[in-house]
Protein backbone atom coordinates (compact mmCIF):
# COMPACT_ATOMS: atom_id res chain seq x y z
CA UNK A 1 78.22 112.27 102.46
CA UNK A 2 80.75 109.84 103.95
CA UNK A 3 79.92 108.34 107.20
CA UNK A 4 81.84 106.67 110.08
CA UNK A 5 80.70 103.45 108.75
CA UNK A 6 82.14 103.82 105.16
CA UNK A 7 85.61 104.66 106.70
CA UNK A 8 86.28 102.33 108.59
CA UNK A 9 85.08 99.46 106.63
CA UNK A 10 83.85 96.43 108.04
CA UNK A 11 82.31 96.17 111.71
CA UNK A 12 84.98 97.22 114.47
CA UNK A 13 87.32 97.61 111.56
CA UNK A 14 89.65 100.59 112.78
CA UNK A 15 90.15 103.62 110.03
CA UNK A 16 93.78 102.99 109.06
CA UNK A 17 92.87 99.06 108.76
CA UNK A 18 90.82 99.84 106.78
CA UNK A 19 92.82 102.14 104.74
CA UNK A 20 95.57 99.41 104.56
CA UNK A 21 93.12 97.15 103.45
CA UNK A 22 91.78 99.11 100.43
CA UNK A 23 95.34 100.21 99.58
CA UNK A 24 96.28 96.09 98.95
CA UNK A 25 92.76 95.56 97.49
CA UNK A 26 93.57 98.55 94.94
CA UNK A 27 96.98 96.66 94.31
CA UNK A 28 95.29 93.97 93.72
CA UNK A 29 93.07 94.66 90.89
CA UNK A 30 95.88 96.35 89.08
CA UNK A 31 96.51 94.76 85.54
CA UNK A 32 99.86 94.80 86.09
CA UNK A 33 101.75 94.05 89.65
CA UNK A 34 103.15 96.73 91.44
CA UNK A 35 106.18 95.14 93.88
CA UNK A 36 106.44 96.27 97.37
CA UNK A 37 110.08 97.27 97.30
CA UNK A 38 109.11 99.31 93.94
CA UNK A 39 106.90 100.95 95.67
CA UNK A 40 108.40 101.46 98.86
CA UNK A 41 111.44 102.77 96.97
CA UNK A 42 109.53 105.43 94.96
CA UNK A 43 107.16 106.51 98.09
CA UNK A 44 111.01 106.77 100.46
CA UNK A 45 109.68 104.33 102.48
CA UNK A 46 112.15 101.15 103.06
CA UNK A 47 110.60 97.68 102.51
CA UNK A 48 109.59 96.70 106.39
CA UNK A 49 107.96 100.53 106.57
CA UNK A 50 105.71 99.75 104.14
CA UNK A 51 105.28 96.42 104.98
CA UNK A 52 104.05 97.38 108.46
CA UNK A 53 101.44 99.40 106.76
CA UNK A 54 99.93 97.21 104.42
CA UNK A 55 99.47 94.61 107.26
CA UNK A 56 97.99 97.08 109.17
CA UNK A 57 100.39 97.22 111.88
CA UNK A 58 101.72 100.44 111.60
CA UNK A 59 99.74 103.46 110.68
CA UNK A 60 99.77 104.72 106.70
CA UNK A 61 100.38 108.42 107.57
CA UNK A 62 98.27 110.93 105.25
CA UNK A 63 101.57 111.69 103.01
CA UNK A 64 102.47 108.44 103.08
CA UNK A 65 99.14 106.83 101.48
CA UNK A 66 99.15 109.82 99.40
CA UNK A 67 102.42 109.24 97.55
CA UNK A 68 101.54 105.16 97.33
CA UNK A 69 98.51 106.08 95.31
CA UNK A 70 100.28 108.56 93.35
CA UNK A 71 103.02 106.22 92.70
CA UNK A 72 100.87 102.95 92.12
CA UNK A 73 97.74 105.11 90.41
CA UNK A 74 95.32 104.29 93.05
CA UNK A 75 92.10 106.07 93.52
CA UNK A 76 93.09 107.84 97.01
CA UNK A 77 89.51 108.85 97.81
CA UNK A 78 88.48 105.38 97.48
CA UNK A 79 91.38 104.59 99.72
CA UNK A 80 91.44 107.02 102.52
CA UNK A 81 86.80 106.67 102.35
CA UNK A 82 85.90 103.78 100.66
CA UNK A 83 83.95 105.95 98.27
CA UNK A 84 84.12 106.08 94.75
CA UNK A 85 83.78 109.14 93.11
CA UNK A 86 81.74 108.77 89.59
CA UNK A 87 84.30 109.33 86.62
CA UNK A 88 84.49 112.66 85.00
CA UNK A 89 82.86 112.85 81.61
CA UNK A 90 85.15 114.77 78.41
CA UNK A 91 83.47 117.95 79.21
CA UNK A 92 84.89 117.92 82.71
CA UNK A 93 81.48 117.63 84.09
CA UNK A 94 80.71 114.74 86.56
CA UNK A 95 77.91 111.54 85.63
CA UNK A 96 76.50 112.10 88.78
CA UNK A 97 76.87 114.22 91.79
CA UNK A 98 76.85 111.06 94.56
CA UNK A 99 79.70 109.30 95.49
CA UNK A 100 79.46 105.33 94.47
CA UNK A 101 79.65 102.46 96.47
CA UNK A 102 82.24 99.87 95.66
């Protein structure tokens, strides 16, 4: 189960820092770099809209954050909790039933 403290991240970190923070640490650890306009352009965002949001100045908005991870192939429960979910095995059937820590 996901708990207050797992959403919001570090101590009086607020929830959509610390979405915005996971969202540029998923970026991050890509193999290849994603740009922001790229990103804002596929997501119909416009550069300084998404730029507000990774800073954490402006709210992500549930849609928004959705179609970033879609776009950029980020894990969106990891994201929007900070839980990882354990990888699904070939048969479809899950390597564990508890979410992971990062």
């Amino acid at each position: 189960m996901t708990s207050a403290t797992d959403l919001m991240g570090n101590e009086g970190e607020t929830v959509a820092s610390a979405v915005a923070r996971r969202v540029r640490q998923e970026l991050a650890g890509k193999p290849r770099r994603i740009s922001q306009a790229s990103i804002a352009e596929a997501t119909g965002m416009t550069q300084q809209m998404l730029s507000s949001r990774m800073i954490g100045k402006v709210e992500f908005g549930v849609e928004e954050v959705t179609r970033v991870c879609a776009f950029a192939e980020l894990d969106l429960v990891f994201v929007m909790t900070g839980q990882r979910m354990p990888r699904q095995v070939a048969s479809g059937e899950a390597l564990s039933g508890k979410p992971t820590q990062p």
